[in-house]
C-alpha atoms as a PDB file:
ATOM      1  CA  UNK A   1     104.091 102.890  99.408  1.00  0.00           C
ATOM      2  CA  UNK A   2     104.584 100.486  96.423  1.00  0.00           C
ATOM      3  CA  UNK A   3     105.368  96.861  96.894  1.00  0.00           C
ATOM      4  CA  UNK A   4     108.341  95.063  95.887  1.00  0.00           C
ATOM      5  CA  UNK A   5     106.385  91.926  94.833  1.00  0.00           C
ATOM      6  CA  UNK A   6     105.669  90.578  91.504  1.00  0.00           C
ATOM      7  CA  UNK A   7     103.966  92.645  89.128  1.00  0.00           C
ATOM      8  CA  UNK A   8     100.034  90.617  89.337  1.00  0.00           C
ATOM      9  CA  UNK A   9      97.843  89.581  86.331  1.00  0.00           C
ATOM     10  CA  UNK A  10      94.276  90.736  87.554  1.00  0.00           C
ATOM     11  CA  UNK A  11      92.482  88.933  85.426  1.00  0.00           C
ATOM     12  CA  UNK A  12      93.406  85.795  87.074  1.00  0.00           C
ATOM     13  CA  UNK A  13      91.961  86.977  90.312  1.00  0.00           C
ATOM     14  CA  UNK A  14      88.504  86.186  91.790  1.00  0.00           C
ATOM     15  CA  UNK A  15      85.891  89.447  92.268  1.00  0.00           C
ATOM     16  CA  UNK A  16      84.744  89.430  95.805  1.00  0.00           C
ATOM     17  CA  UNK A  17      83.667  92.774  96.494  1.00  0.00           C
ATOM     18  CA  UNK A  18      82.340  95.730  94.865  1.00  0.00           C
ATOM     19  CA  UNK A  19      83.565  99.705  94.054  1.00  0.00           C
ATOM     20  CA  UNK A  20      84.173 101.546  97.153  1.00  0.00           C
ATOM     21  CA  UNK A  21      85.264 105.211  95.320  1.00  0.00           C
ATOM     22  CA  UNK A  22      84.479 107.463  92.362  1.00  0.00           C
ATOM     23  CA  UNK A  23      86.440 105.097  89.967  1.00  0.00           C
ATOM     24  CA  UNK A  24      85.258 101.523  88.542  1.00  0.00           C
ATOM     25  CA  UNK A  25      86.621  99.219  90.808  1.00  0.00           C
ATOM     26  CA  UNK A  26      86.370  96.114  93.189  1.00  0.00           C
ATOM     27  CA  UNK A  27      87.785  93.832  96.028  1.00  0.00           C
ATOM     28  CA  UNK A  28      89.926  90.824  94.343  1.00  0.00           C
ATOM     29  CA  UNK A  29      91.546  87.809  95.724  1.00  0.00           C
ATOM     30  CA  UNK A  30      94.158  85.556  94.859  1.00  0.00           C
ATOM     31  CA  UNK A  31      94.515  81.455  94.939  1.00  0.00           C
ATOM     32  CA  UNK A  32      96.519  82.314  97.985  1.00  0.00           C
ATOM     33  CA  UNK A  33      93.391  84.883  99.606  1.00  0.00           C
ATOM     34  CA  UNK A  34      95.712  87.642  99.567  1.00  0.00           C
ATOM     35  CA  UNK A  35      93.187  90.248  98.329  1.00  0.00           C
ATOM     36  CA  UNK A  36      93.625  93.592  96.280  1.00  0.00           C
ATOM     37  CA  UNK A  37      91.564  96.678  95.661  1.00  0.00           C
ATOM     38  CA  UNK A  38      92.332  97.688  91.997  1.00  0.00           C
ATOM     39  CA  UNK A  39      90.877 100.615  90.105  1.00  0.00           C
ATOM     40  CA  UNK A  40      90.230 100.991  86.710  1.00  0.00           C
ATOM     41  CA  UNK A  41      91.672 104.288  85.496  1.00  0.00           C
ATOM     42  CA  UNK A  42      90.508 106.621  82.368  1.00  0.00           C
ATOM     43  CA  UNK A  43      94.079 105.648  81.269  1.00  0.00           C
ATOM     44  CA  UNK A  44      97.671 104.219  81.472  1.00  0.00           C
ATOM     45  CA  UNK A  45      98.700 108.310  82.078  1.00  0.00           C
ATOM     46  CA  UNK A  46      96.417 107.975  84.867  1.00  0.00           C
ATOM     47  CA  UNK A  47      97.644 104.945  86.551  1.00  0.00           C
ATOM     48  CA  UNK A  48     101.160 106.284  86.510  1.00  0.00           C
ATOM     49  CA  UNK A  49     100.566 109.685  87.764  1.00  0.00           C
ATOM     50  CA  UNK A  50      98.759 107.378  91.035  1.00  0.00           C
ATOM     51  CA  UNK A  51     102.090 105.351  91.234  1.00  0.00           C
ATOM     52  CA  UNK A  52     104.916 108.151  91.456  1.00  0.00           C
ATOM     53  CA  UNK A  53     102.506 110.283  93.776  1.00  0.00           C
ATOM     54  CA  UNK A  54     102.889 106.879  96.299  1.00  0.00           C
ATOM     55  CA  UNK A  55     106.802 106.667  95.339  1.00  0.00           C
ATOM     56  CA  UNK A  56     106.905 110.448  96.415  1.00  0.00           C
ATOM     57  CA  UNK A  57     104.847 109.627  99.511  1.00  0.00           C
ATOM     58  CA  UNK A  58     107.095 106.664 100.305  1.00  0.00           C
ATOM     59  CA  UNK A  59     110.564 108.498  99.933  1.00  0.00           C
ATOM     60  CA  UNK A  60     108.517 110.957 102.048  1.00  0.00           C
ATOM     61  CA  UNK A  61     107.903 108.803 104.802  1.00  0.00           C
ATOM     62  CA  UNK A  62     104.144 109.390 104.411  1.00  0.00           C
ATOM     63  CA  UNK A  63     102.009 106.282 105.443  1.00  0.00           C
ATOM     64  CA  UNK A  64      99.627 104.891 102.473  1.00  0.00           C
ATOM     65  CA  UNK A  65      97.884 101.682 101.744  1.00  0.00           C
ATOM     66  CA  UNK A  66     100.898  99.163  99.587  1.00  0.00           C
ATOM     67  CA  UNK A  67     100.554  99.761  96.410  1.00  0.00           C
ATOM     68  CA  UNK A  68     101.356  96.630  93.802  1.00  0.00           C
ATOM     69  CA  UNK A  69     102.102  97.007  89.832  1.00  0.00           C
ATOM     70  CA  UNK A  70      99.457  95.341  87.938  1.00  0.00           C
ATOM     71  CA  UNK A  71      99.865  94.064  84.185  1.00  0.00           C
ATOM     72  CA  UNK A  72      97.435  96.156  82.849  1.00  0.00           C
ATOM     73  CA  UNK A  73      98.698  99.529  82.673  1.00  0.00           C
ATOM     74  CA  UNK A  74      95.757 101.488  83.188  1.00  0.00           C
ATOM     75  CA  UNK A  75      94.919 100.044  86.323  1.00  0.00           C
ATOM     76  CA  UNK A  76      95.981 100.801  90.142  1.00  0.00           C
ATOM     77  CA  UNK A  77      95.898  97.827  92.657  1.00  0.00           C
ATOM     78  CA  UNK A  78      96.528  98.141  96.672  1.00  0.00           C
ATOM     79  CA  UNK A  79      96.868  95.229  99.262  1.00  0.00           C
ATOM     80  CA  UNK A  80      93.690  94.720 101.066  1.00  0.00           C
ATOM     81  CA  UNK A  81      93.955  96.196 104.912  1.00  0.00           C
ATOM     82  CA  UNK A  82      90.605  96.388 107.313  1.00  0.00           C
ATOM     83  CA  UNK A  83      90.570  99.743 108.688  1.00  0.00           C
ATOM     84  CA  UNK A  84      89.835  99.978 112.062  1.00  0.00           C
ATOM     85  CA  UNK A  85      88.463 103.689 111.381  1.00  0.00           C
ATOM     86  CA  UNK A  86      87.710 104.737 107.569  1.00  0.00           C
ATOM     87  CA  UNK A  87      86.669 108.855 108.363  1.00  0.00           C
ATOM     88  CA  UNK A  88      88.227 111.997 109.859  1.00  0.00           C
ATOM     89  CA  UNK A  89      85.306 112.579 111.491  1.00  0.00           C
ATOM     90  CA  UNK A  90      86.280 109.158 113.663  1.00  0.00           C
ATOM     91  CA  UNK A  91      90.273 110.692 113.966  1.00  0.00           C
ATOM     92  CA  UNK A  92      90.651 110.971 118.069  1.00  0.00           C
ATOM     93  CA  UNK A  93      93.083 113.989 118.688  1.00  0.00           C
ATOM     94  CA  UNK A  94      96.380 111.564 118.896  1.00  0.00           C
ATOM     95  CA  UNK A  95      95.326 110.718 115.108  1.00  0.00           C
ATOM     96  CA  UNK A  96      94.591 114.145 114.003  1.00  0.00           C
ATOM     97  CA  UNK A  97      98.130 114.681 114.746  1.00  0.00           C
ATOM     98  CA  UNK A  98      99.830 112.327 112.437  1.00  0.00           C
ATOM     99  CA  UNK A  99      97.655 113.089 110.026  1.00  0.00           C
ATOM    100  CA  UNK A 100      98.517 116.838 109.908  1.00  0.00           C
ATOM    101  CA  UNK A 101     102.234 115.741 110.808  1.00  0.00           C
ATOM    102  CA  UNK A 102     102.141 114.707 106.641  1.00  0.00           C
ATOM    103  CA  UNK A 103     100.556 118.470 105.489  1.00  0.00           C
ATOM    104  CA  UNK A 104     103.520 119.539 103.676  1.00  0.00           C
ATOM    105  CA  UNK A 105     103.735 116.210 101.921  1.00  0.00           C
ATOM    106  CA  UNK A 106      99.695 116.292 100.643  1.00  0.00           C
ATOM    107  CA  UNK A 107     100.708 119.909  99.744  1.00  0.00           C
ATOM    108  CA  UNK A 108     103.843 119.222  98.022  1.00  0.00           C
ATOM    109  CA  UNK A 109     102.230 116.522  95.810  1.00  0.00           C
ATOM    110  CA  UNK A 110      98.866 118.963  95.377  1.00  0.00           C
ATOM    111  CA  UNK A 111      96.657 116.078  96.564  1.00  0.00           C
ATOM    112  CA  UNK A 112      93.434 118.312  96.726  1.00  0.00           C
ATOM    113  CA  UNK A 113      91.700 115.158  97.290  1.00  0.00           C
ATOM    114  CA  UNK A 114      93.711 114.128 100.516  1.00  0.00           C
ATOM    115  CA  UNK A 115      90.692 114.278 103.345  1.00  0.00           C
ATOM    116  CA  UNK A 116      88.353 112.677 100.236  1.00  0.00           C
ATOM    117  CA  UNK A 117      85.086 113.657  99.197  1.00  0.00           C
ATOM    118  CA  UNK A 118      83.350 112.887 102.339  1.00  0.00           C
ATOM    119  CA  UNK A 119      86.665 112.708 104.690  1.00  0.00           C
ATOM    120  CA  UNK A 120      86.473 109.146 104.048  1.00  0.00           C
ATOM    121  CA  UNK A 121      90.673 109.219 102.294  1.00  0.00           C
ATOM    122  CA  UNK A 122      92.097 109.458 105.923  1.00  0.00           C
ATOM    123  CA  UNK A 123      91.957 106.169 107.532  1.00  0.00           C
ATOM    124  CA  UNK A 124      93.297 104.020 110.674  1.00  0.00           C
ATOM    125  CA  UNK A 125      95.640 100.791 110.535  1.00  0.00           C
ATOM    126  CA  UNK A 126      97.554  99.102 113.286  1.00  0.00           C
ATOM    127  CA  UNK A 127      97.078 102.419 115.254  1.00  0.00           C
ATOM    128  CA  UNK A 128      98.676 104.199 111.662  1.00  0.00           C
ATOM    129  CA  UNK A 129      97.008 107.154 109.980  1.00  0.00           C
ATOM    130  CA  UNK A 130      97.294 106.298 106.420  1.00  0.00           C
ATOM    131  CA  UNK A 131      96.209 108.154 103.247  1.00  0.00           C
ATOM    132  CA  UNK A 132      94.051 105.972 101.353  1.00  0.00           C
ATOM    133  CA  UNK A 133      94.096 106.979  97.865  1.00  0.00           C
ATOM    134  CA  UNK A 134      96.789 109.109  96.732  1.00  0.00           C
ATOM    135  CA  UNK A 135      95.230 109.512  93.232  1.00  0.00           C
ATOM    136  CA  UNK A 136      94.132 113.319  93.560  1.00  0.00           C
ATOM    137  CA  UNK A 137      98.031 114.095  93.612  1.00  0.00           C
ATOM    138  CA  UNK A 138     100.155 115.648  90.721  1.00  0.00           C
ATOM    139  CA  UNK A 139      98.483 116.206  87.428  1.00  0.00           C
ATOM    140  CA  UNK A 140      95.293 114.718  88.037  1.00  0.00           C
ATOM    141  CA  UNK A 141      91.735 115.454  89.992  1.00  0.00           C
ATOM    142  CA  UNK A 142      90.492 112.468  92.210  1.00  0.00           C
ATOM    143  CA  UNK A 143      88.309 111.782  89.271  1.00  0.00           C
ATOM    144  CA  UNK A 144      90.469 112.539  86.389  1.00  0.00           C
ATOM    145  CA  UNK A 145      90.192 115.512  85.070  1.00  0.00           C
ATOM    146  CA  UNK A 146      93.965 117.125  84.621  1.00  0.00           C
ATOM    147  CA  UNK A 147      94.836 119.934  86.884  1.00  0.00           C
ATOM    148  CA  UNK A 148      96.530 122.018  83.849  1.00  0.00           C
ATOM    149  CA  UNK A 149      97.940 124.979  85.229  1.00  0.00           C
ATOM    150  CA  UNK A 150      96.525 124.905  88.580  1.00  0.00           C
ATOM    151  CA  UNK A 151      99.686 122.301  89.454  1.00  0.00           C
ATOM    152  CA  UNK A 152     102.361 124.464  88.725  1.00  0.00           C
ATOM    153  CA  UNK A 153     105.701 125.285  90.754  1.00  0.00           C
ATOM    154  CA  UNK A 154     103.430 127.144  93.558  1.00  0.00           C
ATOM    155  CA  UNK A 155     102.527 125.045  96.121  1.00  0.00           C
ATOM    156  CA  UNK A 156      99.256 127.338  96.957  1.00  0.00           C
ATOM    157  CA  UNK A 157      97.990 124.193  98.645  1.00  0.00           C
ATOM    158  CA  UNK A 158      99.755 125.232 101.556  1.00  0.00           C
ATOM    159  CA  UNK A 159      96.664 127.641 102.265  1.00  0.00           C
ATOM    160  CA  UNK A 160      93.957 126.211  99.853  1.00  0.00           C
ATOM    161  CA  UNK A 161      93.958 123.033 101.936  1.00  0.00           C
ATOM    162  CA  UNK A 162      93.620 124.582 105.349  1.00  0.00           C
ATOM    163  CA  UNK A 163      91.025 127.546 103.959  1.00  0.00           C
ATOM    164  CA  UNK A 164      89.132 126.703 100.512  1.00  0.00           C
ATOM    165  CA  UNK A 165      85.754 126.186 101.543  1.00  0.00           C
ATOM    166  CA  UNK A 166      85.193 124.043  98.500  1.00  0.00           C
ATOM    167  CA  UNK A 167      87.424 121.294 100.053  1.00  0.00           C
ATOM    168  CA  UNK A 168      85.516 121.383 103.733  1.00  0.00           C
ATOM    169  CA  UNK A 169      87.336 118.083 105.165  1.00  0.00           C
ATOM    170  CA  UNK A 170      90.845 119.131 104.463  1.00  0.00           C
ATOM    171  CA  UNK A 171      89.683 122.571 106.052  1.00  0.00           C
ATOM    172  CA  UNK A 172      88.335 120.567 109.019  1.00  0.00           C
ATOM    173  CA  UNK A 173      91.338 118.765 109.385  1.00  0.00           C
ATOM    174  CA  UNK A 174      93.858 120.765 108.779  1.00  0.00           C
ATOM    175  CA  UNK A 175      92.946 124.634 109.809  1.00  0.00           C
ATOM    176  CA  UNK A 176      93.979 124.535 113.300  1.00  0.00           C
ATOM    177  CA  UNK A 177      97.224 124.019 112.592  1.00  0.00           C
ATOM    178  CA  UNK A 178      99.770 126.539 114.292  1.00  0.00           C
ATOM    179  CA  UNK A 179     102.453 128.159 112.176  1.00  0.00           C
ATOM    180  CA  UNK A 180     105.236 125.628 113.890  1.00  0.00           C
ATOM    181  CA  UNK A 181     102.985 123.288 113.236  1.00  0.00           C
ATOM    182  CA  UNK A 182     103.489 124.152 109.185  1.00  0.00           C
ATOM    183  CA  UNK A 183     106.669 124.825 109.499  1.00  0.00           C
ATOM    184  CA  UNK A 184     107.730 121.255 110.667  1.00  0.00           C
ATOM    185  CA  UNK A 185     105.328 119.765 107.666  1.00  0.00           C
ATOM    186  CA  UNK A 186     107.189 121.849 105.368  1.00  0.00           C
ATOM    187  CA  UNK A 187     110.822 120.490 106.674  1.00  0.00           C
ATOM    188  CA  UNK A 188     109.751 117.072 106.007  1.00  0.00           C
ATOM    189  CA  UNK A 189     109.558 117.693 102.509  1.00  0.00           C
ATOM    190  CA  UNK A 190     112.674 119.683 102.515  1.00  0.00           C
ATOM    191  CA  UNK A 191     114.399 117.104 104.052  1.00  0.00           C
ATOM    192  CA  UNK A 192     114.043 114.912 100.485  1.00  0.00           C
ATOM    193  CA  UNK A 193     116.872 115.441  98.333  1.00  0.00           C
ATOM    194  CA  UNK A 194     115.962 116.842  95.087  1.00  0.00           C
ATOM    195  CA  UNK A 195     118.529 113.814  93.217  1.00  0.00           C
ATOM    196  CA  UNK A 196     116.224 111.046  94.942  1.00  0.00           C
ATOM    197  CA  UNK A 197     112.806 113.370  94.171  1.00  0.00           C
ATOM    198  CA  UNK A 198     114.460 113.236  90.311  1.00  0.00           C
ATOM    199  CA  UNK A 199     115.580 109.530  90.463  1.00  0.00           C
ATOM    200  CA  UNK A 200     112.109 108.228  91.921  1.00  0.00           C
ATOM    201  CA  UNK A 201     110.020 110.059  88.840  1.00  0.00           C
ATOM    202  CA  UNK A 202     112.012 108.733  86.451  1.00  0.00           C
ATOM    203  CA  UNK A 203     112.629 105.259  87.628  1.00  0.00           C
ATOM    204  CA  UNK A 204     108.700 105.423  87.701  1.00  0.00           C
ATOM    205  CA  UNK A 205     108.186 106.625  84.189  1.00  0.00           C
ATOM    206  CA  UNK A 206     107.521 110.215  84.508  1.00  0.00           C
ATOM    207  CA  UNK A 207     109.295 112.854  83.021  1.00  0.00           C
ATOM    208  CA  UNK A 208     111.848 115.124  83.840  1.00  0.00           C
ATOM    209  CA  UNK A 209     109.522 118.237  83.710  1.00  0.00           C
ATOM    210  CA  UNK A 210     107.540 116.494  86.327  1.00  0.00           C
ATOM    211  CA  UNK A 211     110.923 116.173  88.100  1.00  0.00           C
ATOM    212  CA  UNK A 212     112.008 119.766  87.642  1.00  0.00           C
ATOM    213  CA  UNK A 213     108.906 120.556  88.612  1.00  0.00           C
ATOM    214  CA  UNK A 214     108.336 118.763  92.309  1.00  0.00           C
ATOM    215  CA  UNK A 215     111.977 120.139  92.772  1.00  0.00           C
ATOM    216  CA  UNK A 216     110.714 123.457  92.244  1.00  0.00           C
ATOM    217  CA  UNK A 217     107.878 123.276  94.424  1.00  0.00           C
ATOM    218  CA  UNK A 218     109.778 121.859  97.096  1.00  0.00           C
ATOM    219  CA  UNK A 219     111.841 124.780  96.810  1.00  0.00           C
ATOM    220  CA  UNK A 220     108.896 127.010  96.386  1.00  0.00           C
ATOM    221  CA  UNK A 221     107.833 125.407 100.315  1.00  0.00           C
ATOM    222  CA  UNK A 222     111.219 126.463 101.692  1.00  0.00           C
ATOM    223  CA  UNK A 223     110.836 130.201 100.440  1.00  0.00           C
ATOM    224  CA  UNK A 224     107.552 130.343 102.936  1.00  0.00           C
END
């Protein structure tokens, strides 16, 4: 979800830890010790795709780390939580439930990168499952590279992430999954209407092909 606090300067904050993912990054704090983890991005396109994929997960309902507008516009900043687990492999069965309770959303949004690269995107909050980096969703791989065609008005993601064996902690997490299982992932995307799904892309700054286009999926997801 995105805060509704100030946009923050991040170059007045101090460093006081280092890059946890795939992106140039650290741990910053405030005068007031509230503490951030902002990413550098390859660019302000970047940074914006990772904000309206946590507006969509927010109208969703779909738990994330708090997202806060920075001043720079190529970089992403999150308010600081301590995870009290940081891996699916740690997810007890209660947890592996919420997190596949959010499946249609991660395949709505084609966030190949939803389990992470070693499961580690999937963590634990105040008893919460929350998606910790939503920034392999829309038009963008985790580490940049744009999806092209491969996020189009399909949502193939809807098998790919329970089957391709190139993405072995989404498989892990979400194979098992029964077909009413699916089904009620699916209806909580379905359940968006496609006015907000337009309004929240372009209050955001995207486009209204990006619009037309999660409006499609979504109806693409009701056809299965």
């Amino acid at each position: 979800m995105c805060a509704d606090t100030a946009t923050i300067d991040t170059t007045t904050l101090q460093r006081i830890g280092g890059q946890l993912g795939s992106n140039p990054a650290g741990i910053f704090q405030d005068s007031n010790g509230r503490r951030y983890y902002v990413k550098t991005l390859e660019s302000a396109a970047h940074a914006r795709n990772e904000l309206i994929a946590a507006e969509l997960y927010q109208l969703a309902g779909a738990p994330t780390l708090t997202y806060v507008r920075t001043i720079a516009a190529d970089q992403v900043a999150t308010e600081w939580v301590e995870l009290t687990k940081k891996c699916i492999a740690h997810l007890n069965d209660s947890e592996r439930k919420q997190a596949r309770y959010w499946f249609g959303v991660h395949a709505w949004t084609a966030n190949w990168d939803v389990a992470g690269y070693n499961g580690d995107n999937q963590g634990v909050a105040g008893g919460k499952v929350l998606t910790l980096d939503v920034g392999g969703a829309l038009a963008f791989r985790a580490q940049g590279d744009p999806k092209g065609k491969a996020f189009g008005t399909c949502v193939d993601e809807l098998e790919l992430l329970r089957r391709d064996t190139d993405n072995p902690h989404a498989v892990k997490l979400f194979a098992e999954m029964s077909a009413d299982d699916i089904k009620q992932a699916i209806n909580v995307v379905l359940r968006i209407p496609d006015e907000k799904i337009r309004q929240v892309i372009l209050d955001s700054g995207g486009t209204l092909a990006l619009a037309d286009k999660m409006i499609a999926r979504k109806a693409d997801m009701a056809g299965r």
